[in-house]
N, C-alpha and C. Protein backbone atom coordinates (compact mmCIF):
# COMPACT_ATOMS: atom_id res chain seq x y z
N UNK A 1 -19.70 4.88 -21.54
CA UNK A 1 -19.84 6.26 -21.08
C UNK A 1 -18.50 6.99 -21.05
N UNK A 2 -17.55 6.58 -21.09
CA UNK A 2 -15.95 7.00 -20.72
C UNK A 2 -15.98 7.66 -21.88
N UNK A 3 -16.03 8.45 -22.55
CA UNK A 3 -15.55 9.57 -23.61
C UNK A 3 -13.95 9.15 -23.92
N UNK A 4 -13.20 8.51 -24.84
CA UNK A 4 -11.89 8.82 -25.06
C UNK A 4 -11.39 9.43 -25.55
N UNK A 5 -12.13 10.62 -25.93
CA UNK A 5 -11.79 11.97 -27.00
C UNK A 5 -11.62 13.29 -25.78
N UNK A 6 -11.75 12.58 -24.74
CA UNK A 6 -12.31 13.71 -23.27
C UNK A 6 -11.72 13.01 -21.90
N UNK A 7 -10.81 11.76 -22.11
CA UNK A 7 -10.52 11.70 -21.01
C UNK A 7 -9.58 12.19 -20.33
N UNK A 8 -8.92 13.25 -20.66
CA UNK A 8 -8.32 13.88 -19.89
C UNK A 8 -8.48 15.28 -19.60
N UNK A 9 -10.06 15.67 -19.55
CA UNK A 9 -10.30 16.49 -19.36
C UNK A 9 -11.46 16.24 -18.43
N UNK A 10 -11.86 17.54 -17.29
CA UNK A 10 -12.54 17.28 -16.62
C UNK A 10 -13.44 18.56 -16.99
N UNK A 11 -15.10 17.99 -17.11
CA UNK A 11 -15.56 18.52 -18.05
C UNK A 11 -16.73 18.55 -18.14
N UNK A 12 -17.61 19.29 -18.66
CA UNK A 12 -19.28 18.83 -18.88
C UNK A 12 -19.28 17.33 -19.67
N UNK A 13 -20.51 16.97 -18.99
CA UNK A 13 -20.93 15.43 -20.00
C UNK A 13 -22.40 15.67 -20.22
N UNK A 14 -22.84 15.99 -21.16
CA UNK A 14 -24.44 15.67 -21.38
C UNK A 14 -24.94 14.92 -20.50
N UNK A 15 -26.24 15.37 -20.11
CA UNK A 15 -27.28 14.73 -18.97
C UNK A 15 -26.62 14.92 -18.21
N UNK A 16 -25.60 15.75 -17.64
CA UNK A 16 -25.62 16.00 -15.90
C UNK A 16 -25.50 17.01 -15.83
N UNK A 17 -25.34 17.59 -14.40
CA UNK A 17 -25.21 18.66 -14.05
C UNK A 17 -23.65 19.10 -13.77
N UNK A 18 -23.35 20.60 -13.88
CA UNK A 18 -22.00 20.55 -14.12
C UNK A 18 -21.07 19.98 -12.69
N UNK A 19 -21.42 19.84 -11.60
CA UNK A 19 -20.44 19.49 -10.14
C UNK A 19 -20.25 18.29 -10.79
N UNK A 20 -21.37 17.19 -10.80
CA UNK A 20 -21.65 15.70 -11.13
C UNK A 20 -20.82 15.72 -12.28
N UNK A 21 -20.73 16.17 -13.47
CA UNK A 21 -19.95 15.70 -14.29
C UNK A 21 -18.57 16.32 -14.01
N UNK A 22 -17.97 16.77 -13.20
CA UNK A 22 -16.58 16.80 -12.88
C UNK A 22 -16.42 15.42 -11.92
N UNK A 23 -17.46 15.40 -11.31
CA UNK A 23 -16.86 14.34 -10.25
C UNK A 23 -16.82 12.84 -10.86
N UNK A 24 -18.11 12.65 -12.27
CA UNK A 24 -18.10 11.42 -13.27
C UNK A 24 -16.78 11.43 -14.05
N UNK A 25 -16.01 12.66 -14.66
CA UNK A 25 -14.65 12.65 -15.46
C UNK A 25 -13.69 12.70 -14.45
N UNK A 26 -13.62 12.41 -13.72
CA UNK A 26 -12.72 12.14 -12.47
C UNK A 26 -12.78 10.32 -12.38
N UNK A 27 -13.76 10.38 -11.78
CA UNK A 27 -14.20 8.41 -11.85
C UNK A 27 -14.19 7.40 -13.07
N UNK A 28 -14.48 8.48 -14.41
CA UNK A 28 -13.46 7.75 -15.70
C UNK A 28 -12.82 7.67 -15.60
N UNK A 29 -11.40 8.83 -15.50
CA UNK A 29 -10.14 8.92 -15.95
C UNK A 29 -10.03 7.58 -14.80
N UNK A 30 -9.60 7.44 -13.81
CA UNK A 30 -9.20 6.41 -12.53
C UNK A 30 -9.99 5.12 -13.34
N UNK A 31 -11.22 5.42 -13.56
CA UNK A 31 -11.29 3.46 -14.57
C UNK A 31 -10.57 3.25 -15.37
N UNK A 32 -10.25 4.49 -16.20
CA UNK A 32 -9.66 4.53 -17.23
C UNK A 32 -7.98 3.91 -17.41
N UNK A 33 -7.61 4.19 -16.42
CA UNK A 33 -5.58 4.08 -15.89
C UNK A 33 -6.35 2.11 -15.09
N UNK A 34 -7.00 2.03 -14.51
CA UNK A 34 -7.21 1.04 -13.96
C UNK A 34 -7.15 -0.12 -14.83
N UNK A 35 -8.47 0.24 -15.98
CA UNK A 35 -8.72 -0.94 -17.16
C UNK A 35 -6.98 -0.60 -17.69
N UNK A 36 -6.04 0.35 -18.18
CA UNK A 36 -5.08 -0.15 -18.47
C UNK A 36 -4.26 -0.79 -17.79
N UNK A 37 -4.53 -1.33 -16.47
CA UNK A 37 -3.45 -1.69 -15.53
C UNK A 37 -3.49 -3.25 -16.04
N UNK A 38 -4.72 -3.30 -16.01
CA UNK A 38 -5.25 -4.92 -16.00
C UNK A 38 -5.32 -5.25 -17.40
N UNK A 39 -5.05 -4.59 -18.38
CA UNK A 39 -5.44 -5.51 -19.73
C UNK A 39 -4.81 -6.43 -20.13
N UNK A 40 -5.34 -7.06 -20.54
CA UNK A 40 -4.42 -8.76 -20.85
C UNK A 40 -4.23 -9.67 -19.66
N UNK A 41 -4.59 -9.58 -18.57
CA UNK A 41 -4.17 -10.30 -17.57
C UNK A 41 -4.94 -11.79 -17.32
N UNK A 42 -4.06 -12.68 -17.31
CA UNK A 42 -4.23 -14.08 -17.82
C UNK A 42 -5.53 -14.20 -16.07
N UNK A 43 -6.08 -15.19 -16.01
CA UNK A 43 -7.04 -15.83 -14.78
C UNK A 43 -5.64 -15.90 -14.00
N UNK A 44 -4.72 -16.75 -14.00
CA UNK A 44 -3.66 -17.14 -13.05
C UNK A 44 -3.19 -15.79 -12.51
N UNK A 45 -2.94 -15.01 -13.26
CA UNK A 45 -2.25 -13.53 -12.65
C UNK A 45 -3.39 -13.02 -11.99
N UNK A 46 -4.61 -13.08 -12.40
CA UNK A 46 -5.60 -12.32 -11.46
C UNK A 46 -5.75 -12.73 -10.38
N UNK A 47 -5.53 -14.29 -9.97
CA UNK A 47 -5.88 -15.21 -9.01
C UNK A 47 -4.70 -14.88 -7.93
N UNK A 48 -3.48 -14.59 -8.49
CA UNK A 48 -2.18 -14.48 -7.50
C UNK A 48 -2.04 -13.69 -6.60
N UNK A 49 -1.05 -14.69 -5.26
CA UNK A 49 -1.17 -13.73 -4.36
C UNK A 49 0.10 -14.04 -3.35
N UNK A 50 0.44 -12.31 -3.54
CA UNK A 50 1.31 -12.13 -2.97
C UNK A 50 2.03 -13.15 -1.61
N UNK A 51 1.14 -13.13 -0.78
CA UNK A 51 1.57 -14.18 0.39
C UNK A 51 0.05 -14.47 0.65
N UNK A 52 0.05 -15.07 1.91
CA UNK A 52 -1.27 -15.68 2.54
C UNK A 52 -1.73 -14.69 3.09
N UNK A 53 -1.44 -13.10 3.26
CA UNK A 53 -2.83 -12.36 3.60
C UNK A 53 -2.78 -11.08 2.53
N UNK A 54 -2.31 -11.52 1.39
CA UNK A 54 -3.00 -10.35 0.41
C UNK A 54 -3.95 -10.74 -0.39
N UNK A 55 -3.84 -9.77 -1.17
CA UNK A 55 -5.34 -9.89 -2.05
C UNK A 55 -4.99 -9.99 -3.31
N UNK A 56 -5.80 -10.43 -4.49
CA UNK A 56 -5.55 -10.77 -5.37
C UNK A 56 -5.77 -9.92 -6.49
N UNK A 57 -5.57 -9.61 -7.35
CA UNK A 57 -5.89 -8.15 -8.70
C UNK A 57 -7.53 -8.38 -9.09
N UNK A 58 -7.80 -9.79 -8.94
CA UNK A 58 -9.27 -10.44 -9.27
C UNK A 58 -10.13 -10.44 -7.89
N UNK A 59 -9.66 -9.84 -6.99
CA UNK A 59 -10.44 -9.53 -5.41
C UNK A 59 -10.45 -8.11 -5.15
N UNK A 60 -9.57 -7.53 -6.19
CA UNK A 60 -9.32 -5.51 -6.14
C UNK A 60 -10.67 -5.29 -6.75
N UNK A 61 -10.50 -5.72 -8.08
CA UNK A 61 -11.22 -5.13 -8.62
C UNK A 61 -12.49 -5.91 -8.25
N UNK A 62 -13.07 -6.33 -8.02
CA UNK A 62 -14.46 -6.89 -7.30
C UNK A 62 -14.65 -5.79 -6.66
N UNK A 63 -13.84 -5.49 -5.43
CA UNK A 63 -13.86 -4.36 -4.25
C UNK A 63 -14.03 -3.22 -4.82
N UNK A 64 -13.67 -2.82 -5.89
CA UNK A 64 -13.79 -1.57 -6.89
C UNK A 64 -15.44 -1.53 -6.85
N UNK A 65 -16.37 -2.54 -7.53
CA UNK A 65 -17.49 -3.16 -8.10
C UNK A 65 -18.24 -2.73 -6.63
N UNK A 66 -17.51 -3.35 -6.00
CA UNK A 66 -18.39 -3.66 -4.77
C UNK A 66 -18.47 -2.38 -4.03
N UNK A 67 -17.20 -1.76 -3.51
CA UNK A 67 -17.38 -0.71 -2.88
C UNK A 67 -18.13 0.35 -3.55
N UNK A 68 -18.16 0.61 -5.01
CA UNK A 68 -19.40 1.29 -6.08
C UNK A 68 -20.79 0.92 -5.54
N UNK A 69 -21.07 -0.02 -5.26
CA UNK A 69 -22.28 -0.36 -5.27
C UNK A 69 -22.71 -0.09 -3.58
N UNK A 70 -22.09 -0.30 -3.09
CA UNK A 70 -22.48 -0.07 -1.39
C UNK A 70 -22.78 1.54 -1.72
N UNK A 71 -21.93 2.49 -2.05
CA UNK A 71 -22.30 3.78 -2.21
C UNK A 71 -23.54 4.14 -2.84
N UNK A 72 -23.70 3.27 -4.28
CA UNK A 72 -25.06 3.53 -4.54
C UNK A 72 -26.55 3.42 -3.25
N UNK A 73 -26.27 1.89 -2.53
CA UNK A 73 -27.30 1.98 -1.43
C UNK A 73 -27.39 2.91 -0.55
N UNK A 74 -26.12 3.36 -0.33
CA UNK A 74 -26.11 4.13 0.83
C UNK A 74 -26.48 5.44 0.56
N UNK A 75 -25.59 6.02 -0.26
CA UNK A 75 -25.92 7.40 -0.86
C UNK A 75 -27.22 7.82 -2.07
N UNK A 76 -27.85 6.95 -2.56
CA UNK A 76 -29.10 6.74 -3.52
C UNK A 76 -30.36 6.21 -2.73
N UNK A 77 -30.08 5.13 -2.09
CA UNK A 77 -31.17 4.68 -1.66
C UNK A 77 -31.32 4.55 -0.26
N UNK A 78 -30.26 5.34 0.86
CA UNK A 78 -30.31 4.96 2.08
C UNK A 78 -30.61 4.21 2.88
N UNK A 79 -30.16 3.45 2.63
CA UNK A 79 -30.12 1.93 3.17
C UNK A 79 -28.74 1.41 2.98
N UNK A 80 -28.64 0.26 3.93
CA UNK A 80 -27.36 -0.27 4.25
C UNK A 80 -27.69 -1.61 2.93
N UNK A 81 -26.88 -2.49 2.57
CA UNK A 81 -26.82 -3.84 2.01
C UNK A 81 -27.49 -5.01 2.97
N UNK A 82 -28.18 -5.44 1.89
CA UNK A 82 -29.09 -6.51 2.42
C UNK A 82 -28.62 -7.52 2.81
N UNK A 83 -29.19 -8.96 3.24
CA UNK A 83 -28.57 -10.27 3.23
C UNK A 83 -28.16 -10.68 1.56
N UNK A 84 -28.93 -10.22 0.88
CA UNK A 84 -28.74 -11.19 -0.82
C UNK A 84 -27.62 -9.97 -0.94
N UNK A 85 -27.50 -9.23 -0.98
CA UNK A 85 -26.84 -8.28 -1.71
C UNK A 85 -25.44 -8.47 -1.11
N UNK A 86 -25.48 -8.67 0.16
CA UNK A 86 -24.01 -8.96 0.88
C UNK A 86 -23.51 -10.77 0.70
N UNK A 87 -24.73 -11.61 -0.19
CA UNK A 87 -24.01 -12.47 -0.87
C UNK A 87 -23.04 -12.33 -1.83
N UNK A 88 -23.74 -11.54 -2.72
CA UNK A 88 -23.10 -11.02 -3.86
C UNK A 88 -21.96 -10.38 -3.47
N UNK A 89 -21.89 -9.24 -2.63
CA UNK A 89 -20.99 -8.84 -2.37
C UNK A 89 -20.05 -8.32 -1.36
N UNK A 90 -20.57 -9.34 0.24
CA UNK A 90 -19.64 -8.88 1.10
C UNK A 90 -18.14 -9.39 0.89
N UNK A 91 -18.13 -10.78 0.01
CA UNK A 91 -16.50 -11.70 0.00
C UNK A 91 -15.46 -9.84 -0.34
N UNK A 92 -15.61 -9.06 -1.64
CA UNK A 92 -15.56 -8.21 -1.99
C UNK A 92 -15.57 -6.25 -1.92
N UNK A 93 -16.13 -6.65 -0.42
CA UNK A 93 -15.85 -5.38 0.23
C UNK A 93 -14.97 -5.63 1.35
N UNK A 94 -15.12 -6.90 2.30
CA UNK A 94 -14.46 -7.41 3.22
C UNK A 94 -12.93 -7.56 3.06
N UNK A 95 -12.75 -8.12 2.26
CA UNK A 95 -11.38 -8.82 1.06
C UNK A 95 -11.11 -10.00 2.21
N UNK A 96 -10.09 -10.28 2.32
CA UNK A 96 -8.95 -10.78 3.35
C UNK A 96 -9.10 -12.34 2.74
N UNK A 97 -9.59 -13.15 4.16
CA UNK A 97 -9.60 -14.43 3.99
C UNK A 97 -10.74 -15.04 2.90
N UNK A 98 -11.70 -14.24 3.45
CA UNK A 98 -13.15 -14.54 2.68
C UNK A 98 -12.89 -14.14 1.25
N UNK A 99 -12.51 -12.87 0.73
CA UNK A 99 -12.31 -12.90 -0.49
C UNK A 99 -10.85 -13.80 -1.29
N UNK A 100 -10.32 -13.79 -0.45
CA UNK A 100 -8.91 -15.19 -1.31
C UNK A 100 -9.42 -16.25 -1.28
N UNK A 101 -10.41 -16.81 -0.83
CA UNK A 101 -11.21 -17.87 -0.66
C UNK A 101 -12.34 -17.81 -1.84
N UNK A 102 -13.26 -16.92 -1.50
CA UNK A 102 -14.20 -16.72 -3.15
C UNK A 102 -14.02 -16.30 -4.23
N UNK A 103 -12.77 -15.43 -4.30
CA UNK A 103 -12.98 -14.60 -5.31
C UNK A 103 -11.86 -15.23 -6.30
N UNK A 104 -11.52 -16.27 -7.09
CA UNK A 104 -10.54 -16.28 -8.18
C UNK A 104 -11.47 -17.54 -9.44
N UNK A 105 -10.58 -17.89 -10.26
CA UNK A 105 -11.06 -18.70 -11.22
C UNK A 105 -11.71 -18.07 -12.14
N UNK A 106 -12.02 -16.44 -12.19
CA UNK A 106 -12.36 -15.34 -13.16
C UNK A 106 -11.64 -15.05 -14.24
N UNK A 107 -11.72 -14.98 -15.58
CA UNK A 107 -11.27 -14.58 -16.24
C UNK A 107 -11.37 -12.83 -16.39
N UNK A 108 -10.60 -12.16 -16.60
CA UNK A 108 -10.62 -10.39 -16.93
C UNK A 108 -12.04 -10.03 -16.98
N UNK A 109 -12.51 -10.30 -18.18
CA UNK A 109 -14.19 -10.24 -18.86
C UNK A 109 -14.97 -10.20 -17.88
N UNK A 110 -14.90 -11.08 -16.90
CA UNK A 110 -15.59 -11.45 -16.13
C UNK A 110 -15.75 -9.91 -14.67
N UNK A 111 -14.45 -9.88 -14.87
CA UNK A 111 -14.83 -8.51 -13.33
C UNK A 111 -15.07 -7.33 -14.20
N UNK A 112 -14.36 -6.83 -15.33
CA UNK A 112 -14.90 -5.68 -16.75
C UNK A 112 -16.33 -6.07 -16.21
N UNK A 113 -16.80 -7.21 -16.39
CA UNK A 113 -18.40 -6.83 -16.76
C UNK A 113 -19.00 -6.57 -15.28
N UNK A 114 -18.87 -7.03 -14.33
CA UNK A 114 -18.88 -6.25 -12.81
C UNK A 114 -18.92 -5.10 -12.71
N UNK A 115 -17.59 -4.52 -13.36
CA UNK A 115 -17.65 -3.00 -12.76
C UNK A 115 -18.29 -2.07 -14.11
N UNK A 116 -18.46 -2.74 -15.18
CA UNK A 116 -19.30 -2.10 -15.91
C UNK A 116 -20.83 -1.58 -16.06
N UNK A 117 -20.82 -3.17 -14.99
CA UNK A 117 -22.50 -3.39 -14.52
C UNK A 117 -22.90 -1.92 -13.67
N UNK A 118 -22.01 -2.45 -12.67
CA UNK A 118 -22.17 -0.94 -11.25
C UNK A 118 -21.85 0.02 -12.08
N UNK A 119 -21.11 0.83 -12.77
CA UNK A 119 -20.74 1.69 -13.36
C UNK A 119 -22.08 2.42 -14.06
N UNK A 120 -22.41 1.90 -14.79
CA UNK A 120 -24.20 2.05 -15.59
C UNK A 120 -25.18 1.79 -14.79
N UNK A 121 -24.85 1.89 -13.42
CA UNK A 121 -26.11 1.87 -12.66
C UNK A 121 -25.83 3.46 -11.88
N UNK A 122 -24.16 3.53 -11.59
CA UNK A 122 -24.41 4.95 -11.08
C UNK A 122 -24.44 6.14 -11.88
N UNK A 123 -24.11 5.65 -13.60
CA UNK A 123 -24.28 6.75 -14.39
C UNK A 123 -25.86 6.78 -14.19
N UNK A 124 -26.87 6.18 -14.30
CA UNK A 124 -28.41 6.37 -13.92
C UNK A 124 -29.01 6.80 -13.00
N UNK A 125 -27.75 6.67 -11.66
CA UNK A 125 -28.20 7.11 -10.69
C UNK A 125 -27.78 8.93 -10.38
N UNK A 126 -26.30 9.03 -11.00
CA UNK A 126 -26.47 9.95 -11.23
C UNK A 126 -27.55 11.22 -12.10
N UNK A 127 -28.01 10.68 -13.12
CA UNK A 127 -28.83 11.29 -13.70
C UNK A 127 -30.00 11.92 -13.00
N UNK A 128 -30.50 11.53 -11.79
CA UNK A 128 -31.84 11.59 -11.38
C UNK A 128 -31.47 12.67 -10.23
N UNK A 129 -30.11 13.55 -9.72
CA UNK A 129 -29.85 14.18 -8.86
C UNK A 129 -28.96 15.55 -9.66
N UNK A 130 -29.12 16.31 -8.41
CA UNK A 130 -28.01 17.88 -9.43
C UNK A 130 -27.31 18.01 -8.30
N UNK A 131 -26.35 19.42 -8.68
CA UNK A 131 -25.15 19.56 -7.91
C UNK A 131 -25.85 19.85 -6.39
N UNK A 132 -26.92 20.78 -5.99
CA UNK A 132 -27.35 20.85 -4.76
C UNK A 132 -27.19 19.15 -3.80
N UNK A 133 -27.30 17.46 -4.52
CA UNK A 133 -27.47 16.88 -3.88
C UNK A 133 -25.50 16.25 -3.24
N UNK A 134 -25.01 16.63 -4.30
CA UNK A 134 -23.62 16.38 -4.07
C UNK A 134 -23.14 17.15 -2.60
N UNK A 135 -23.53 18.04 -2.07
CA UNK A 135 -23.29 18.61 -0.62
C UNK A 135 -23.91 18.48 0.09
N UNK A 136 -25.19 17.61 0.19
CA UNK A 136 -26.31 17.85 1.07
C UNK A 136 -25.02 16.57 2.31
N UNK A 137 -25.41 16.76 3.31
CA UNK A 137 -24.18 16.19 4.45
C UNK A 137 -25.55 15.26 5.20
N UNK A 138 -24.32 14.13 6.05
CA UNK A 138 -25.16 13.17 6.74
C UNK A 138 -23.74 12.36 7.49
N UNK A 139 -24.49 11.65 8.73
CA UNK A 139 -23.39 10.85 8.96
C UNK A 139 -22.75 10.22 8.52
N UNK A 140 -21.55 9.97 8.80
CA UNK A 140 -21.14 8.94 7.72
C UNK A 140 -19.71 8.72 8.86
N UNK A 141 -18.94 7.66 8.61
CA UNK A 141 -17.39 7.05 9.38
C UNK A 141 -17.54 7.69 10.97
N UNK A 142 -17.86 6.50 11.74
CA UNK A 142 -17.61 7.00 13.07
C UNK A 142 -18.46 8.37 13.46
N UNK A 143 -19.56 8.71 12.84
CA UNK A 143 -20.50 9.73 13.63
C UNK A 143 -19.58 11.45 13.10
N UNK A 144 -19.04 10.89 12.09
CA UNK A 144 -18.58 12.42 11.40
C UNK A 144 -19.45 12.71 10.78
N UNK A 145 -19.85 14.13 10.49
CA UNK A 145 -20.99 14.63 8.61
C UNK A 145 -19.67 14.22 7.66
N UNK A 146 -20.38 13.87 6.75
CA UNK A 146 -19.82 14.12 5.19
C UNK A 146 -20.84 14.50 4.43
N UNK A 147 -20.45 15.08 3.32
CA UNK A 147 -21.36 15.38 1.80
C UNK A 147 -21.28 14.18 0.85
N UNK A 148 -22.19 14.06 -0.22
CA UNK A 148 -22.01 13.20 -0.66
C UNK A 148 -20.64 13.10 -1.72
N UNK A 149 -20.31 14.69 -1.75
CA UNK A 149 -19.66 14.71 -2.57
C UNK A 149 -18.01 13.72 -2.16
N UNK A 150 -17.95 13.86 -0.56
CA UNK A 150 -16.91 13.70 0.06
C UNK A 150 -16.76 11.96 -0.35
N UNK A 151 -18.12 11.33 -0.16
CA UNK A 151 -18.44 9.96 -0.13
C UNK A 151 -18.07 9.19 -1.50
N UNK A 152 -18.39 10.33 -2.69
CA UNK A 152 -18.34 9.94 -3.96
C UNK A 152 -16.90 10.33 -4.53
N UNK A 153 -15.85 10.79 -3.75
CA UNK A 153 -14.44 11.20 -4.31
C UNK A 153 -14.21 10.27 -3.31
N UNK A 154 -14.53 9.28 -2.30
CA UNK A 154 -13.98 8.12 -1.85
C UNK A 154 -13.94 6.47 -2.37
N UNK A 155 -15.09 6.94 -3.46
CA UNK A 155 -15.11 5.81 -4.57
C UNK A 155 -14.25 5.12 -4.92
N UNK A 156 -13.79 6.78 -5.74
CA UNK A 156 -12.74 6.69 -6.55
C UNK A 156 -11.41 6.95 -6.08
N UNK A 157 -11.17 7.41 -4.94
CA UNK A 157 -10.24 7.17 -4.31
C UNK A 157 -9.54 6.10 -3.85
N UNK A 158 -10.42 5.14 -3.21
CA UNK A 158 -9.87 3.89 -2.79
C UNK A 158 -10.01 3.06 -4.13
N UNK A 159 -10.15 3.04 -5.29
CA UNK A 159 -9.68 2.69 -6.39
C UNK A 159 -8.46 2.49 -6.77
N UNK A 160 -7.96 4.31 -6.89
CA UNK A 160 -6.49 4.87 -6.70
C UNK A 160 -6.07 3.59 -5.87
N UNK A 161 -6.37 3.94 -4.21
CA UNK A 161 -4.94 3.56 -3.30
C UNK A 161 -5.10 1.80 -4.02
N UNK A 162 -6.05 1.22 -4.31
CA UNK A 162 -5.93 0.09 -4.59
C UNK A 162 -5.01 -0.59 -5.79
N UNK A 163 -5.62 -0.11 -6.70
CA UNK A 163 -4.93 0.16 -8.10
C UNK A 163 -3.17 0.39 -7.87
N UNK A 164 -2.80 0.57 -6.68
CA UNK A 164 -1.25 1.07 -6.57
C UNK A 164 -1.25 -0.50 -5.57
N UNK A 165 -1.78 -0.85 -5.55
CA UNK A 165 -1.49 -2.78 -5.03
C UNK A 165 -1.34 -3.25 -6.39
N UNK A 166 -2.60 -3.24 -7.50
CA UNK A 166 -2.75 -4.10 -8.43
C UNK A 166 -1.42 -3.87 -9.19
N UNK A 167 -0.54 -2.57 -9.36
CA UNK A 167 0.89 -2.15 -10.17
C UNK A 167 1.86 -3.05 -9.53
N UNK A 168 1.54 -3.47 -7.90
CA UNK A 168 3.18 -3.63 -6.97
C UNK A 168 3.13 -4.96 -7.69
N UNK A 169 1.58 -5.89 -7.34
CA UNK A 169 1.27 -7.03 -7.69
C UNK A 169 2.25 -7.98 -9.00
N UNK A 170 1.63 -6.78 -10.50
CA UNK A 170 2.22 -7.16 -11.36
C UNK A 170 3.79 -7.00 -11.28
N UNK A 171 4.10 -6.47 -10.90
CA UNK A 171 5.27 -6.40 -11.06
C UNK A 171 6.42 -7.49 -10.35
N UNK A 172 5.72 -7.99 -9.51
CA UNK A 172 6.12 -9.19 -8.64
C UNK A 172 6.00 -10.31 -10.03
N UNK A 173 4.95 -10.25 -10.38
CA UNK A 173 4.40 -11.25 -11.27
C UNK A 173 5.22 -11.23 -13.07
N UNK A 174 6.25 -10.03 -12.43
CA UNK A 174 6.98 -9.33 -14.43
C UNK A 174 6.08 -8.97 -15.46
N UNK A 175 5.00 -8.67 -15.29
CA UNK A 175 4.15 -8.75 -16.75
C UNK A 175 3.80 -6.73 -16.61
């Protein structure tokens, strides 16, 4: 879905509506700088970690995957994450001990196809809503309103702040 003839533009995309597709060429471009952060990165570099309470580039991007997908329940289907679903993916929203503990021995391919997975589930999910649903407001953090729009530029936001771990990471690591 990432257009590379368009990613640096924020822009109409066929099948959406125009708010939604500014806020989808927003959430490319940020995959977009992300997948270049990580390309080539051996299992051992993904697995590494800084000291005993950071996280690993192969536990970010899970959390990327993961925190995508909690939004889909929450904001698509209103509902919180299930027991199976928080198999799959609480190690990954949680991070800390639990995810330095589950989350390594992945090769690259392996989390790509994670967040590719979630990725093509919220381009679908996007499809089925227009810009009226991007503001409709609800509780959300501590009994504040938010819009969804607010919820869905937090996606990709904590991507960003993350993605600026996965840079410090490598660079510890020289590659």
């Amino acid at each position: 879905m990432i257009d590379m003839d368009k990613i640096y533009l924020i822009t109409d995309i066929p099948g959406y509506t125009p708010q939604i597709s500014r806020l989808l060429s927003m959430m490319n471009y940020v995959r977009y700088t992300t997948l270049e952060t990580t390309e080539n990165l051996t299992v051992d570099q993904l697995d590494f970690l800084l000291d005993s309470e950071s996280n690993s580039i192969g536990a970010l991007l899970m959390h990327f995957a993961a925190v995508e997908y909690a939004y889909q329940v929450g904001t698509f289907e209103k509902r919180e994450l299930n027991d199976e679903e928080m198999l799959i993916w609480g190690a990954a929203l949680e991070l800390g001990e639990e995810g330095r503990r589950k989350i390594r021995g992945n090769n690259l391919n392996y989390y790509l196809d994670k967040l590719n997975e979630v990725r093509n589930r919220t381009y679908e999910f996007f499809r089925t809503v227009n810009d009226d649903w991007l503001y409709q407001e609800e509780e959300f953090w501590y009994q504040k309103q938010a819009n969804h729009y607010f919820m869905w530029f937090h996606v990709f936001e904590d991507e960003i702040n993350h993605r600026g771990q996965i840079r410090m990471i490598k660079k510890r690591l020289n590659v």
